[in-house]
Protein backbone atom coordinates (compact mmCIF):
# COMPACT_ATOMS: atom_id res chain seq x y z
CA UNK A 1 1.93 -5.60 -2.15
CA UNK A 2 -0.72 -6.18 -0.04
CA UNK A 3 -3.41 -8.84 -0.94
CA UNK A 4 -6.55 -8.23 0.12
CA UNK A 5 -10.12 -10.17 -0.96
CA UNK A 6 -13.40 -8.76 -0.09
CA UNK A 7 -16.63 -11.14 0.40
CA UNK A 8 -19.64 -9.60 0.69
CA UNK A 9 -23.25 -10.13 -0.47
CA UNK A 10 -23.97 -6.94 -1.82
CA UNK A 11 -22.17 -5.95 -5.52
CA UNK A 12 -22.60 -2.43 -4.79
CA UNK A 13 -20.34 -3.09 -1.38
CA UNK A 14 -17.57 -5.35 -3.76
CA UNK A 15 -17.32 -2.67 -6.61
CA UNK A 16 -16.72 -0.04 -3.97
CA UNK A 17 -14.28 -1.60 -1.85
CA UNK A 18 -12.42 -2.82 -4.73
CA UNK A 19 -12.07 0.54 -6.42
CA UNK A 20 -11.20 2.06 -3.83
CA UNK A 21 -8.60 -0.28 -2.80
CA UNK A 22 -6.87 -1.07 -6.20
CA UNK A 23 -6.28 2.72 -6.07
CA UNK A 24 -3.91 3.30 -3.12
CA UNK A 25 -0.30 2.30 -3.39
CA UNK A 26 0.74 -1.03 -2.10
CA UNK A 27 -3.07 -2.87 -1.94
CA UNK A 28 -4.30 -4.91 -4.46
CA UNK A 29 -7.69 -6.50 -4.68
CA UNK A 30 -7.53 -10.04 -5.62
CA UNK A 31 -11.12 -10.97 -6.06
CA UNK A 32 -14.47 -10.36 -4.48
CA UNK A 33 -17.06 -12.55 -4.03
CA UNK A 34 -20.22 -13.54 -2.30
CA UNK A 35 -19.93 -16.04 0.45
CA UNK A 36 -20.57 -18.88 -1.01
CA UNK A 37 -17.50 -18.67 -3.49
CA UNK A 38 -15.39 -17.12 -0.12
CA UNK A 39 -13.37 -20.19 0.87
CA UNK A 40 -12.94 -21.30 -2.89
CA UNK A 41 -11.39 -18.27 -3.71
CA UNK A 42 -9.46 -17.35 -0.33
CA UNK A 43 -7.44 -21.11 -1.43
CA UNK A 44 -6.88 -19.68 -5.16
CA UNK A 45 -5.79 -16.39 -4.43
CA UNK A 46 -3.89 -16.84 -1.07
CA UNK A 47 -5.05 -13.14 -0.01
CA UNK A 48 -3.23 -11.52 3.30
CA UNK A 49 -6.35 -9.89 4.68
CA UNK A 50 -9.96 -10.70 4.15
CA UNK A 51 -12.53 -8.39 4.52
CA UNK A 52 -15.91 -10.57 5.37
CA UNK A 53 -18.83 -9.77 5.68
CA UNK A 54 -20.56 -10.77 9.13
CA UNK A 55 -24.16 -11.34 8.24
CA UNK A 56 -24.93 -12.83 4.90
CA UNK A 57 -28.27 -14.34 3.19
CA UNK A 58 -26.42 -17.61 1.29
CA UNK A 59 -23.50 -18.40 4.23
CA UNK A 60 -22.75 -17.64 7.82
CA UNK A 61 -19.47 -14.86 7.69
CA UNK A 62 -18.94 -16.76 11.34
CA UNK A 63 -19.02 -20.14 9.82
CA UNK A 64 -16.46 -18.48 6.77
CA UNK A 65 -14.09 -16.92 9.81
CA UNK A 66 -13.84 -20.43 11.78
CA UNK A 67 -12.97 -22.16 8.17
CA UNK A 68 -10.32 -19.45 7.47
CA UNK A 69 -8.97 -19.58 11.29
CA UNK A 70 -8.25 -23.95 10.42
CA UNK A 71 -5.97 -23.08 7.36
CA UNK A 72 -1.98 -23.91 8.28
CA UNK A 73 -1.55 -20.51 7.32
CA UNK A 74 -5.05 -18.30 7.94
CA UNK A 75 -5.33 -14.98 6.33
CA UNK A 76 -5.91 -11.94 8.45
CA UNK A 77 -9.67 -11.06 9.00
CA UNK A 78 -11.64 -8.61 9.39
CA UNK A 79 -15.61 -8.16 9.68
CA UNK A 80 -17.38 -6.15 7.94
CA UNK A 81 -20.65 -4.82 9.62
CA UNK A 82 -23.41 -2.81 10.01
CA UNK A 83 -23.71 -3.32 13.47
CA UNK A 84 -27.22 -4.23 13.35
CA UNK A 85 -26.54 -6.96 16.20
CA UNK A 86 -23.84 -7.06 18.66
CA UNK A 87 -23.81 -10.81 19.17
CA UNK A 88 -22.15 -11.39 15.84
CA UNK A 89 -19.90 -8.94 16.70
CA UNK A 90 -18.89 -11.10 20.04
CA UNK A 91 -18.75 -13.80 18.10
CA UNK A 92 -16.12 -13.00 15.79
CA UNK A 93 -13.81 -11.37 18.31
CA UNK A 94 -13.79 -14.59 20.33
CA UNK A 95 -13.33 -16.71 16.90
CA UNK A 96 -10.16 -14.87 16.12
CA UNK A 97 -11.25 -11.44 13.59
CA UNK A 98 -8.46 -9.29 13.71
CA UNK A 99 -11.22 -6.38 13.90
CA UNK A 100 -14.17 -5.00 12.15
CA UNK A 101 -14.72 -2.17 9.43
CA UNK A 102 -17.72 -0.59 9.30
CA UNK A 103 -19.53 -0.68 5.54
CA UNK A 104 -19.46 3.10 5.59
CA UNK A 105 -15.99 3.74 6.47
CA UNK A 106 -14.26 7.02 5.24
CA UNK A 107 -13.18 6.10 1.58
CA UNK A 108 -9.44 8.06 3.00
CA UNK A 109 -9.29 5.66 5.79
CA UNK A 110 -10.06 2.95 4.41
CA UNK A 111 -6.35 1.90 2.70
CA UNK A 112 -4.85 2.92 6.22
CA UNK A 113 -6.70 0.16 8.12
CA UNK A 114 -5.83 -2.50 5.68
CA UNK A 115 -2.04 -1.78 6.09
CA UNK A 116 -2.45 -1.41 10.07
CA UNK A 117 -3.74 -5.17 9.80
CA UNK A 118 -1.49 -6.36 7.28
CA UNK A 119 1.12 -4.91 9.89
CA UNK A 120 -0.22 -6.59 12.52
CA UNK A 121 -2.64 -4.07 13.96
CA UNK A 122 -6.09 -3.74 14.83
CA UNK A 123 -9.24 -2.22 13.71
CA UNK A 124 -11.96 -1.87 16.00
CA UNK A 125 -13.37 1.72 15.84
CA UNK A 126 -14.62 3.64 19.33
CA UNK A 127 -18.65 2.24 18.02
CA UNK A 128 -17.34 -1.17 18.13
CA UNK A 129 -16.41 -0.74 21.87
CA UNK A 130 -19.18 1.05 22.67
CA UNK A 131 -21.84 -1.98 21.56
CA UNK A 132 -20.02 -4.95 22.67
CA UNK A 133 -17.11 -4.30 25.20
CA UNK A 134 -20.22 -5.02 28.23
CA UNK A 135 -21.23 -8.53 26.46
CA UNK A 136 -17.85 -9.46 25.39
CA UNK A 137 -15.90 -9.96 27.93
CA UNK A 138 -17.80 -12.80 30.02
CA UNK A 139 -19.60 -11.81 33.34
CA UNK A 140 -18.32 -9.31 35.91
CA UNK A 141 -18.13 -5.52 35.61
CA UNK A 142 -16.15 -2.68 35.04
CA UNK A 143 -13.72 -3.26 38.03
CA UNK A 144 -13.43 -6.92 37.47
CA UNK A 145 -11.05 -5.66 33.97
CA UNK A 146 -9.38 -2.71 36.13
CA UNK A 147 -8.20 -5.40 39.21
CA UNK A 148 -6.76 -7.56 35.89
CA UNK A 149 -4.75 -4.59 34.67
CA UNK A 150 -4.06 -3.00 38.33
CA UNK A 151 -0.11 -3.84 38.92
CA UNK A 152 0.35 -6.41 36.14
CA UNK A 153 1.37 -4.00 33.35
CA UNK A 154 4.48 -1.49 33.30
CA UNK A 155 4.39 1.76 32.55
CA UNK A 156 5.52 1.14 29.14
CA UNK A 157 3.25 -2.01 28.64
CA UNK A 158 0.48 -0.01 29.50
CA UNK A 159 1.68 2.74 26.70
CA UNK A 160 1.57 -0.05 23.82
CA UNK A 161 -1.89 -1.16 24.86
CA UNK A 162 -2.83 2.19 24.64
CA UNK A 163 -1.54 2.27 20.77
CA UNK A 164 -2.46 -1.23 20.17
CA UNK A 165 -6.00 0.41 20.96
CA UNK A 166 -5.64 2.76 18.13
CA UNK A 167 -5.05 0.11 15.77
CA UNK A 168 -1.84 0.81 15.32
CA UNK A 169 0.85 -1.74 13.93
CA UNK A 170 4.01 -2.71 15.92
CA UNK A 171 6.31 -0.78 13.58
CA UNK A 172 4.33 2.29 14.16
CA UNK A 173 4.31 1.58 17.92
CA UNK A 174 7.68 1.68 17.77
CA UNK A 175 8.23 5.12 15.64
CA UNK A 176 5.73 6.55 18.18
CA UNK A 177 7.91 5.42 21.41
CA UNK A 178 11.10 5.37 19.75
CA UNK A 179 11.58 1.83 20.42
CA UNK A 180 12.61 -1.17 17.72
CA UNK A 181 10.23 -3.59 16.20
CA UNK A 182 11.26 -6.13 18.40
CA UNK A 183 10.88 -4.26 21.64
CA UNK A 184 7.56 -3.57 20.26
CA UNK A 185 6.71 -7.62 19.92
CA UNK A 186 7.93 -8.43 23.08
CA UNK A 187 5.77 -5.78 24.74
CA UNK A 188 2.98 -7.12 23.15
CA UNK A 189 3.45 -10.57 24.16
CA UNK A 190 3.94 -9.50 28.16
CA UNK A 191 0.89 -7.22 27.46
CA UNK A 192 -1.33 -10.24 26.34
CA UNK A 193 0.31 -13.13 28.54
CA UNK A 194 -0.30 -11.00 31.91
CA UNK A 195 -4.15 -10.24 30.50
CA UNK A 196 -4.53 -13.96 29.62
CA UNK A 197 -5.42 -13.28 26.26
CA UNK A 198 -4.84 -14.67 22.64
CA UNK A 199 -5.30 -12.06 20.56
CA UNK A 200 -4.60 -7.77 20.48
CA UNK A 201 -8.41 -7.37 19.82
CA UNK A 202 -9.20 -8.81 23.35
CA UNK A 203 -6.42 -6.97 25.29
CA UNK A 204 -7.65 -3.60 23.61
CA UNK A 205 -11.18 -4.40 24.87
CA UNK A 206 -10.24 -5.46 28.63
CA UNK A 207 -8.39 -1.94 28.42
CA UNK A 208 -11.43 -0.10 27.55
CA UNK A 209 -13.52 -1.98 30.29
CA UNK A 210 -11.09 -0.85 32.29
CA UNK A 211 -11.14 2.50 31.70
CA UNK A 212 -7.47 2.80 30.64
CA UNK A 213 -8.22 3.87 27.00
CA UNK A 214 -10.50 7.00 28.77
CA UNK A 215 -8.91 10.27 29.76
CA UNK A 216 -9.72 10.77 33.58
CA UNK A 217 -11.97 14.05 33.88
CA UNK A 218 -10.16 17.24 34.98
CA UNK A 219 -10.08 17.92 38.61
CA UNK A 220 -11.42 21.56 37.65
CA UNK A 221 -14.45 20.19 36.02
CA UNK A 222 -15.74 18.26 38.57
């Protein structure tokens, strides 16, 4: 079972998210709450995913994530947004969120990314990349990612990345290439020690500055 505890200002967010949860197989809601009951609750209810709200009126969700990211064991976060600004977004990727969902996610998709995180995947949809992958990654341009990727990654490396960029979990990675769970993890660990990152979310996004995540144009188009 699946833990999952939503913060959010709104009600009308909580209620929906929670029904909507509780209803698929394996995901339970354990509470949801504002922010200012958020760290309160995430120590009662020892949730495996948190779904927080980036921008509220009574609490910072960025002051909430760096809280969560101190615990011995921190639950898995993800931001949930709006968009309305895409230096929050920044923000939280370089604090540690797992991802983002977007308050008006598919209702159908929605129990599919919370078991890609709780499996150790990502969310961050192709809107996310669009508005931050420029002021995320610090100075430089375009190239400066491709030269990082350029000869460091295998062929197969460069395959995970690819499906680590759909969000998917290493156990799906591994159905999709036909490779075990743990030939999955160690990819992933060469994939983010040869990008000099910490986390899946910032690999995914020097991929995409890179191009690698874009289908080159057909020849007969041009």
């Amino acid at each position: 079972m699946i833990r999952v505890l939503v913060v959010d200002d709104e009600a009308l967010i909580r209620t929906g998210f929670t029904h909507i949860l509780n209803a698929a197989d394996g995901i339970e809601v354990v509470a949801a709450v504002s922010g200012d009951q958020a760290l309160r609750r995430v120590r009662e209810a020892q949730p495996d995913i948190v779904l927080l709200d980036i921008r509220m009126p009574d609490v910072d969700g960025l002051t909430i994530l760096a809280e969560l990211r101190r615990m011995p064991q921190p639950p898995v976060v993800a931001m949930l947004t709006t968009f309305d600004t895409d230096e929050y977004v920044a923000a939280a990727l370089r604090s540690g969120a797992a991802g983002f969902l977007l308050k008006d996610t598919d209702p159908e998709q929605l129990p599919h990314l919370v078991r890609s995180l709780a499996g150790g995947g990502t969310v961050l949809s192709s809107k996310v990349t669009r508005l931050v992958v420029d002021g995320y990654l610090e100075g430089g341009v375009r190239e400066n990612a491709a030269v990082r990727l350029a000869g460091r990654l295998t062929e197969r490396e460069r395959a995970v990345l690819v499906l680590m960029a759909e969000g998917l979990a290493n156990t799906d990675i591994g159905e999709r290439l036909h490779l075990s769970t743990g030939t999955v993890k160690g990819h992933v660990t060469n994939v983010l020690g040869k990008l000099q990152v910490s986390s899946r979310v910032q690999a995914v996004l020097i991929a995409e500055r890179a191009g690698l995540l874009t289908p080159e144009p057909d020849e007969g188009a041009r």
